[in-house]
C-alpha atoms as a PDB file:
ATOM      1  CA  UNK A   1     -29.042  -2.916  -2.215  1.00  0.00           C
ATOM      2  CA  UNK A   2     -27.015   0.085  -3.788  1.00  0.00           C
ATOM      3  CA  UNK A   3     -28.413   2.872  -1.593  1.00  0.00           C
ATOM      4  CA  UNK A   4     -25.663   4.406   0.754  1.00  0.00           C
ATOM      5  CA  UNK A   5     -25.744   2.874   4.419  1.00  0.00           C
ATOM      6  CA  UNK A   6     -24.801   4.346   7.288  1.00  0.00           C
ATOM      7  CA  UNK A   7     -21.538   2.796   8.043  1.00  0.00           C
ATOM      8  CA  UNK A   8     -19.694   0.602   9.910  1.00  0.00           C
ATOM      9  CA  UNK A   9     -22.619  -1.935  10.364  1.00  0.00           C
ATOM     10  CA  UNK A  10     -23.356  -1.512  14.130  1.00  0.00           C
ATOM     11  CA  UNK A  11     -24.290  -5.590  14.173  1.00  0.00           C
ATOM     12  CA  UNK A  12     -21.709  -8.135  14.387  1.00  0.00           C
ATOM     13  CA  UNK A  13     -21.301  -8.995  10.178  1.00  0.00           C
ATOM     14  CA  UNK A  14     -19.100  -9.838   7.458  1.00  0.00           C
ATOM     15  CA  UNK A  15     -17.857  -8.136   5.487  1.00  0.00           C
ATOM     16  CA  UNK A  16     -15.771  -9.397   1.657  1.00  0.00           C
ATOM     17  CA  UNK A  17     -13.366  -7.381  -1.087  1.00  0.00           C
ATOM     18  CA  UNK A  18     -11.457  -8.029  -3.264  1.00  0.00           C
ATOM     19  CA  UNK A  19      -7.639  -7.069  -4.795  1.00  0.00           C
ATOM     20  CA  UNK A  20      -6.663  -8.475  -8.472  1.00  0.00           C
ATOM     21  CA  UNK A  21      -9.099  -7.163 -10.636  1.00  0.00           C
ATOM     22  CA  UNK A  22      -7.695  -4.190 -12.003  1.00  0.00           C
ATOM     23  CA  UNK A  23      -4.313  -5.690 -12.948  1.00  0.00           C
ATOM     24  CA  UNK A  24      -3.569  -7.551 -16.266  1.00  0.00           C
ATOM     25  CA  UNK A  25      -1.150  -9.805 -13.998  1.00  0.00           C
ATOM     26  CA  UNK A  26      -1.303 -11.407 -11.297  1.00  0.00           C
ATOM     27  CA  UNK A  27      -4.093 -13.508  -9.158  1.00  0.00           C
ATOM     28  CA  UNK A  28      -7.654 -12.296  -7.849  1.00  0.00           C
ATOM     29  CA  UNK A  29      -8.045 -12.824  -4.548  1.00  0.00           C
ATOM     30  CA  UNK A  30     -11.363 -12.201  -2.782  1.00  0.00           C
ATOM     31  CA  UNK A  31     -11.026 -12.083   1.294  1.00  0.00           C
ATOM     32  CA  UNK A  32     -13.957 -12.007   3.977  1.00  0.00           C
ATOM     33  CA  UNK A  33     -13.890 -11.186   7.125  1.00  0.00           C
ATOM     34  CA  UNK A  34     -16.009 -11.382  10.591  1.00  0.00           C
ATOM     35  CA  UNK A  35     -16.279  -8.527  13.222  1.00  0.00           C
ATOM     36  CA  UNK A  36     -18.583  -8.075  16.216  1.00  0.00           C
ATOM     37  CA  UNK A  37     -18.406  -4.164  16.850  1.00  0.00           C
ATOM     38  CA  UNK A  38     -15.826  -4.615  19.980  1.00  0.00           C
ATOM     39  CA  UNK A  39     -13.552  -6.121  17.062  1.00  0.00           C
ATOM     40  CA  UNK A  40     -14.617  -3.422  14.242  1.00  0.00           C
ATOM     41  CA  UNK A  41     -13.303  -0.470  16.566  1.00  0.00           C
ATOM     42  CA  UNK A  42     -10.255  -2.509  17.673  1.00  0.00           C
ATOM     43  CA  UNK A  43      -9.754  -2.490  13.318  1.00  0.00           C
ATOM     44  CA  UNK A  44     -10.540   1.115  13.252  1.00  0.00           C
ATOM     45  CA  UNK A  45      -7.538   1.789  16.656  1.00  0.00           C
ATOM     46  CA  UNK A  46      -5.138  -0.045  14.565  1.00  0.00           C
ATOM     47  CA  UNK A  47      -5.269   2.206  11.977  1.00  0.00           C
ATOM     48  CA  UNK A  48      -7.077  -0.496   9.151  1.00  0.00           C
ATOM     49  CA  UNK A  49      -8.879   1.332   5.857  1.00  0.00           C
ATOM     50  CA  UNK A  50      -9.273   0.695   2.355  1.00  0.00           C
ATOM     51  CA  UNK A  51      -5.446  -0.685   1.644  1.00  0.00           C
ATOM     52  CA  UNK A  52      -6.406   1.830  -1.910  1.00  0.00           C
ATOM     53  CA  UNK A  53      -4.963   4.413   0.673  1.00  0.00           C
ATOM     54  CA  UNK A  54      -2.211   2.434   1.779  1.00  0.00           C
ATOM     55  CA  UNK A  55       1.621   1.327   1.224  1.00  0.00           C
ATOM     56  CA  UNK A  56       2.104  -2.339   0.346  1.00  0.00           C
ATOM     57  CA  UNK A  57       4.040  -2.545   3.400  1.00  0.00           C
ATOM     58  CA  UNK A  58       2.049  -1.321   5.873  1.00  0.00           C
ATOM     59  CA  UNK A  59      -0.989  -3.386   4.165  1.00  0.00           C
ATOM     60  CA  UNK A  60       1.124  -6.611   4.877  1.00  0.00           C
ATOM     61  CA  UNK A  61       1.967  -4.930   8.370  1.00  0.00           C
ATOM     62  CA  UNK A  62      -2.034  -4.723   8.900  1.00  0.00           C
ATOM     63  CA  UNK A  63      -2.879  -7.848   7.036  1.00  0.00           C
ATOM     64  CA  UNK A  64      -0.716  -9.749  10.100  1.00  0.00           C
ATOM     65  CA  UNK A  65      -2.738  -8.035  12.235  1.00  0.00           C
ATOM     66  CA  UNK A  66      -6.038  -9.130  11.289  1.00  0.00           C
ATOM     67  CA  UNK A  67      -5.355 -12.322  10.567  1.00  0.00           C
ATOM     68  CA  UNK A  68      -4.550 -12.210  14.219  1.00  0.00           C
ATOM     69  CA  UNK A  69      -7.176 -11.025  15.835  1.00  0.00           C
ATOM     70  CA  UNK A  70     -10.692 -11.688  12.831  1.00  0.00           C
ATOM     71  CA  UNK A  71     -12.404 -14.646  12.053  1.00  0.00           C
ATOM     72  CA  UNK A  72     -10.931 -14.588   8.282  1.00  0.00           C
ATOM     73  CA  UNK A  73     -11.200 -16.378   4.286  1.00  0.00           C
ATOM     74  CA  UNK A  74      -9.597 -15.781   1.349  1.00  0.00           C
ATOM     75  CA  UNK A  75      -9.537 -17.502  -1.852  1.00  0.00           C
ATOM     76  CA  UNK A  76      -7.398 -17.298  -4.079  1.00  0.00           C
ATOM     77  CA  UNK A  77      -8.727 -17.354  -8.243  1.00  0.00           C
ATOM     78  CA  UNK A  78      -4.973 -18.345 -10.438  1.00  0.00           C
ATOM     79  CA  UNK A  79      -4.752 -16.152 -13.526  1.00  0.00           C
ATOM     80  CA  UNK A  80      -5.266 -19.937 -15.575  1.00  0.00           C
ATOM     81  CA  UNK A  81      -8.421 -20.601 -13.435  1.00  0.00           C
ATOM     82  CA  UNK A  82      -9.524 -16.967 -13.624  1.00  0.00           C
ATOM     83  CA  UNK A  83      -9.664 -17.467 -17.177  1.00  0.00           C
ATOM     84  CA  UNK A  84     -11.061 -20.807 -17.757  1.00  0.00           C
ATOM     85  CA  UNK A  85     -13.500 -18.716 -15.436  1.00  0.00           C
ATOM     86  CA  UNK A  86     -13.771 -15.709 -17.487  1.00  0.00           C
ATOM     87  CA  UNK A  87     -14.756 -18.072 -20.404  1.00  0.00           C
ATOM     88  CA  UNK A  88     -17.297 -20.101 -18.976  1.00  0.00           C
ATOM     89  CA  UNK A  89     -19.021 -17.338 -16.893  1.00  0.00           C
ATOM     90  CA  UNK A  90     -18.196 -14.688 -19.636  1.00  0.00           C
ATOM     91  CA  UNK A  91     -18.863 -11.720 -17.431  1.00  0.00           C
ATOM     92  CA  UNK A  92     -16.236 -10.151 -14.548  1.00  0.00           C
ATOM     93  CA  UNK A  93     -19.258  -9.643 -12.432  1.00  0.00           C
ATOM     94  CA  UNK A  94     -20.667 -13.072 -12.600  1.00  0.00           C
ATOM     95  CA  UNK A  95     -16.704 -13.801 -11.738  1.00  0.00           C
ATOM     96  CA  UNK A  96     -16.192 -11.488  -9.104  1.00  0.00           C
ATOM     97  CA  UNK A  97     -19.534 -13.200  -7.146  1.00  0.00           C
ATOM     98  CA  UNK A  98     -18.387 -16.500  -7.591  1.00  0.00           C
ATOM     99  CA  UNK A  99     -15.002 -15.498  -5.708  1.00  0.00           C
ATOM    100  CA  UNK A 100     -17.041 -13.283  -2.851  1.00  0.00           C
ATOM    101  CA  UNK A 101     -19.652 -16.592  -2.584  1.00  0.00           C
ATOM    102  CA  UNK A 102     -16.473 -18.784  -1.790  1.00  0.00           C
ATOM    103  CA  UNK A 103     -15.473 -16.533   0.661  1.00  0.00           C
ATOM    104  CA  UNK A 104     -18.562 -15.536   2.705  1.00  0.00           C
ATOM    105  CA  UNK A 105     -19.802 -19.744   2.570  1.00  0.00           C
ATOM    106  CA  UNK A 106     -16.526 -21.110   4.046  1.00  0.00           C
ATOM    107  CA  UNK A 107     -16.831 -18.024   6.417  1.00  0.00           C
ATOM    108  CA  UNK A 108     -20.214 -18.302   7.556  1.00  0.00           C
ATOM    109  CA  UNK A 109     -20.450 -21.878   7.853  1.00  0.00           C
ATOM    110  CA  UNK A 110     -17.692 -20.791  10.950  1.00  0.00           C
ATOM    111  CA  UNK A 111     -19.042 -17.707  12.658  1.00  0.00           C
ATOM    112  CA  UNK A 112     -22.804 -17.615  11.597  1.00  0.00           C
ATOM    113  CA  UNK A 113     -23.503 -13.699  11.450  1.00  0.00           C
ATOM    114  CA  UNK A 114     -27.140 -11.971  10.957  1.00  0.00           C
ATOM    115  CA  UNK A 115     -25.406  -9.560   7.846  1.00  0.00           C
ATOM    116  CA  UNK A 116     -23.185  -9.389   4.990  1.00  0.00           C
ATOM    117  CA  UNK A 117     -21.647  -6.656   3.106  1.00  0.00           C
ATOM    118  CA  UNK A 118     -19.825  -5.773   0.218  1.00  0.00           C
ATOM    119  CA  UNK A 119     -18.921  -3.371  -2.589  1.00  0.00           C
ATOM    120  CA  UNK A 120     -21.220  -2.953  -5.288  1.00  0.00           C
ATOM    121  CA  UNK A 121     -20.411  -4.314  -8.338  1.00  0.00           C
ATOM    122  CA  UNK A 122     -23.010  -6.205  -9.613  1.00  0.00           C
ATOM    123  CA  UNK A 123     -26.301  -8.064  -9.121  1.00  0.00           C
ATOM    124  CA  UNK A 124     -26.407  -9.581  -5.539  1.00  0.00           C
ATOM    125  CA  UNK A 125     -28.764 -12.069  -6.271  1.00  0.00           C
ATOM    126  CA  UNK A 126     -25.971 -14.344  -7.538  1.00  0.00           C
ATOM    127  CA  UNK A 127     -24.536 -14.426  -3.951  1.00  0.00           C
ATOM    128  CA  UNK A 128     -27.594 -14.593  -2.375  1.00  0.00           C
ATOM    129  CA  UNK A 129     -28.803 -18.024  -4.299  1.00  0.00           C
ATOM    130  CA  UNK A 130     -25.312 -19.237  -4.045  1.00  0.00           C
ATOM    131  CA  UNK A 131     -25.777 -19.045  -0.023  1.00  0.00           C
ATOM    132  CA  UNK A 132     -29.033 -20.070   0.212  1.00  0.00           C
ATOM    133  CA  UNK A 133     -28.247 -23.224  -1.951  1.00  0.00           C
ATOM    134  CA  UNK A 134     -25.934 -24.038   1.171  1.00  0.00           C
ATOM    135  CA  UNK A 135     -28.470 -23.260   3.889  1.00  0.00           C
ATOM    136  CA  UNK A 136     -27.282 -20.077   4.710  1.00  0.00           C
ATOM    137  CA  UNK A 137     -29.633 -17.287   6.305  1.00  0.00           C
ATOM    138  CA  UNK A 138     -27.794 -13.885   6.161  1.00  0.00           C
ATOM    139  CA  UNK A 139     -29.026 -10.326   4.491  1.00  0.00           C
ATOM    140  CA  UNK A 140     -26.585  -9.480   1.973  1.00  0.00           C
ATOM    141  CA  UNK A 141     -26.061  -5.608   1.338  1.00  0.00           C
ATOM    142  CA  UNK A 142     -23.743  -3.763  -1.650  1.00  0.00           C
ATOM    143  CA  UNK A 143     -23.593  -0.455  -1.321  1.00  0.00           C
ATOM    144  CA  UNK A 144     -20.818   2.004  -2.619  1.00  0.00           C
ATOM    145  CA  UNK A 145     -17.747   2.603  -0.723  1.00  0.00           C
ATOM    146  CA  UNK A 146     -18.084  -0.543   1.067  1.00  0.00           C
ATOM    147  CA  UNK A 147     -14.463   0.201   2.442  1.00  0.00           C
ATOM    148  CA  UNK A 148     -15.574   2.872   5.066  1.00  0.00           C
ATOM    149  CA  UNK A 149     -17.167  -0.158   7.365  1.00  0.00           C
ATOM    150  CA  UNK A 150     -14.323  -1.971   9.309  1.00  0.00           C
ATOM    151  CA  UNK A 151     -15.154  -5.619   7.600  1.00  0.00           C
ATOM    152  CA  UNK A 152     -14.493  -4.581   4.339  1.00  0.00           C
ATOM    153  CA  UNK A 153     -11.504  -2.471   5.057  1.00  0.00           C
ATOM    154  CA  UNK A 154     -10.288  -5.571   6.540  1.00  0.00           C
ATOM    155  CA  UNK A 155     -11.221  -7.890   3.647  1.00  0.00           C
ATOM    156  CA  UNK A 156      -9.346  -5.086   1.153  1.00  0.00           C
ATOM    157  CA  UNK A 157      -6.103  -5.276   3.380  1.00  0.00           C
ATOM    158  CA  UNK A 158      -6.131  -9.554   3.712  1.00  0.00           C
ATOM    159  CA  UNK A 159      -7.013  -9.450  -0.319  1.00  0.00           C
ATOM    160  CA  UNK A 160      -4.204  -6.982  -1.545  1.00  0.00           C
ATOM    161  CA  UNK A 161      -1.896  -8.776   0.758  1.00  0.00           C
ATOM    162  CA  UNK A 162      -2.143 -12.118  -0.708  1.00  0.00           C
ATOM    163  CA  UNK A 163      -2.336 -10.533  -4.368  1.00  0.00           C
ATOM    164  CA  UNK A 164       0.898  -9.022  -3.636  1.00  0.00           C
ATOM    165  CA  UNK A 165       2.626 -11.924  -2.349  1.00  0.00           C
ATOM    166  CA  UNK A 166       1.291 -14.557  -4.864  1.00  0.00           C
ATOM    167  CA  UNK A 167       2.245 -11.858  -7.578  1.00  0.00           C
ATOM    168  CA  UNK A 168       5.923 -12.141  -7.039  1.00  0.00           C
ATOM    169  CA  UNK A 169       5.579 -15.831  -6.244  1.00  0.00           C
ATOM    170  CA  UNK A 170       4.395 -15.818  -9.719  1.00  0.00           C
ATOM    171  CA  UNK A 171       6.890 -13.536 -11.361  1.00  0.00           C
ATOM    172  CA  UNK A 172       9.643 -15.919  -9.374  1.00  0.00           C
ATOM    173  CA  UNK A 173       8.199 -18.546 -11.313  1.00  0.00           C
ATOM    174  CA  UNK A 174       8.752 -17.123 -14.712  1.00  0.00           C
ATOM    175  CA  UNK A 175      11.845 -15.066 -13.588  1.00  0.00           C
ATOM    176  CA  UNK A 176      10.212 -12.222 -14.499  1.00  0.00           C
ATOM    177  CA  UNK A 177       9.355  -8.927 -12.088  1.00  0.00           C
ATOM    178  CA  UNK A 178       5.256  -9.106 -12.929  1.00  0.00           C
ATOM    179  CA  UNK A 179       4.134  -4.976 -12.661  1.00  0.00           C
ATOM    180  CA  UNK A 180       1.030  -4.363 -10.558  1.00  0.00           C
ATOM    181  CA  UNK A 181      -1.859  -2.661 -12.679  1.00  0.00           C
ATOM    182  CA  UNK A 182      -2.967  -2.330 -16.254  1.00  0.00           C
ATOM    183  CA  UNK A 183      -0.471   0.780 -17.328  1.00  0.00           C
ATOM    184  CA  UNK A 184       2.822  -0.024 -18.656  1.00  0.00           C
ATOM    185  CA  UNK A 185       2.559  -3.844 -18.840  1.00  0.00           C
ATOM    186  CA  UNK A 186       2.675  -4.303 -22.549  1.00  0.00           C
ATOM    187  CA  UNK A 187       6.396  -4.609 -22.644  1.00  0.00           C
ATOM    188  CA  UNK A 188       6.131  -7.431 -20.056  1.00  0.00           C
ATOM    189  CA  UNK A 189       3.430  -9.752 -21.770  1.00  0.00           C
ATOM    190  CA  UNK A 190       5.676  -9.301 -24.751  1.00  0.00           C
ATOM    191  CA  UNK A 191       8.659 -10.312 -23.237  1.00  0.00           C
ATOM    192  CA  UNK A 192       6.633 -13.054 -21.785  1.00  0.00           C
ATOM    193  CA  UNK A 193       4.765 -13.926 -24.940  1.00  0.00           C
ATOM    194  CA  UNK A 194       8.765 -14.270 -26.669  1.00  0.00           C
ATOM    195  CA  UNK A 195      10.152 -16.439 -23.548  1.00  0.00           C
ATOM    196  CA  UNK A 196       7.661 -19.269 -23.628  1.00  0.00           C
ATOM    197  CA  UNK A 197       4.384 -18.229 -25.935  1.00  0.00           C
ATOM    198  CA  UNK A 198       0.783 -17.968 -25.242  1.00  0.00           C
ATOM    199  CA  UNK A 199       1.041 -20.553 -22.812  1.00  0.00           C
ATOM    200  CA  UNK A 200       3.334 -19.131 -20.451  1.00  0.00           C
ATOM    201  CA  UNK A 201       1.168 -15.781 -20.504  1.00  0.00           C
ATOM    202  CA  UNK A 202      -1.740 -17.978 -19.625  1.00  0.00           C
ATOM    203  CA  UNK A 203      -0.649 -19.031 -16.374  1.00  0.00           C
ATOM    204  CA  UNK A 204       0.698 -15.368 -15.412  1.00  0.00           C
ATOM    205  CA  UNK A 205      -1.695 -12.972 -16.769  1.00  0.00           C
ATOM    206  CA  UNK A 206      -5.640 -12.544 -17.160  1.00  0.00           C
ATOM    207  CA  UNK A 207      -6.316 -12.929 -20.813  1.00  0.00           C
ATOM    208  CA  UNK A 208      -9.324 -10.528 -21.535  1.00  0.00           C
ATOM    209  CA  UNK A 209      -7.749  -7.590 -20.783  1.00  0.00           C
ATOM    210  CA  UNK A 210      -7.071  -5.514 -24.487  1.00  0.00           C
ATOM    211  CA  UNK A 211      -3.258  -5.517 -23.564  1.00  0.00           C
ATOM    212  CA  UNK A 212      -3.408  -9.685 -24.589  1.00  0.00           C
ATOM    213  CA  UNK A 213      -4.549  -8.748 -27.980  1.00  0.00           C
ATOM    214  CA  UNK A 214      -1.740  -5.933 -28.561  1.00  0.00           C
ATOM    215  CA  UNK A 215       1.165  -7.693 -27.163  1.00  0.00           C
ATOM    216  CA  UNK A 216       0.056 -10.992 -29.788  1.00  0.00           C
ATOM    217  CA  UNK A 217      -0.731  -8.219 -32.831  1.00  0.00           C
ATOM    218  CA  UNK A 218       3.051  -6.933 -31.566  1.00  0.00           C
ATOM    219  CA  UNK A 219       1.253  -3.269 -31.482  1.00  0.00           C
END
């Protein structure tokens, strides 16, 4: 469904996001997460929104906070799975619903909810089999701007935190400072690509992004 809903949801739901996509390093990490409307307006006191409109400190601070109090997933795609991924499925979109599907079935098989919503970006039916191979009866809605409802702000803030933290895990791993985004990481993957080859970028970075193919033609 891509029409605009009136949000938040006024029925207990879940809702699922996602942090990672957008940067050439680093994991994507898909999060979901339950709410009953006592909880979404306890999400909306504490100050939780789109963590696009937030410091990374006060999205950890936040993060802590729902894990606290939400019924939560996440799971967490490695930039070498993400792109034995990326070749098999061959399509971000097909990607990015595999990751919400793992999030909203170990969710739901927990805290059975009538709804589920999420961003749009892409076709739904791909969640919607995925679930009902598993038994799982829930209306699945994508609309734009999925961050205004509580669930998904929620899901945005758990997601960016654990990108953030298994980012510098990553870059402690490689002794290298890994830069958030898609700007300005060319002299990294090059640096990378010198210290320990294709390989080593493998494990670090998401391959299909055009900054792979400059930093091997040494543009």
């Amino acid at each position: 469904m891509a029409e605009e809903l009136t949000l938040p949801l006024p029925e207990p739901h879940i809702g699922s996001d996602e942090a990672g996509k957008g940067d050439y390093f680093g994991y994507l990490v898909v999060a979901a997460v339950a709410v009953t409307p006592e909880l979404a307006a306890e999400l909306t006191r504490l100050g939780v929104k789109d963590s696009k409109h937030l410091s990374d400190r006060r999205a950890a601070e936040l993060a802590q906070l729902v894990r606290m109090i939400c019924p939560h997933e996440v799971v967490r795609i490695s930039p070498a799975r993400y792109n034995q991924l990326y070749q098999e499925l061959g399509n971000l979109n097909l990607l990015l619903a595999w990751g919400h599907a793992r999030a909203i079935e170990n969710l739901i098989a927990r805290v059975p909810v009538p709804v589920i919503l999420s961003d749009q970006f892409g076709d739904p039916h791909y969640i919607e089999r995925s679930l009902m191979q598993h038994g799982r009866q829930a209306r699945l809605l994508q609309t734009p701007r999925a961050e205004r409802d509580p669930a998904v702000a929620a899901a945005s803030v758990l997601a960016r935190d654990v990108f953030l933290a298994t980012l510098a895990r990553l870059g402690r791993q490689v002794g290298v400072q890994l830069p958030k985004g898609a700007a300005h990481v060319l002299p990294t993957a090059r640096r990378l690509l010198a210290q320990g080859g294709p390989e080593v970028l493998g494990q670090v970075a998401k391959l299909h992004f055009r900054t792979t193919k400059q930093a091997l033609a040494g543009e």
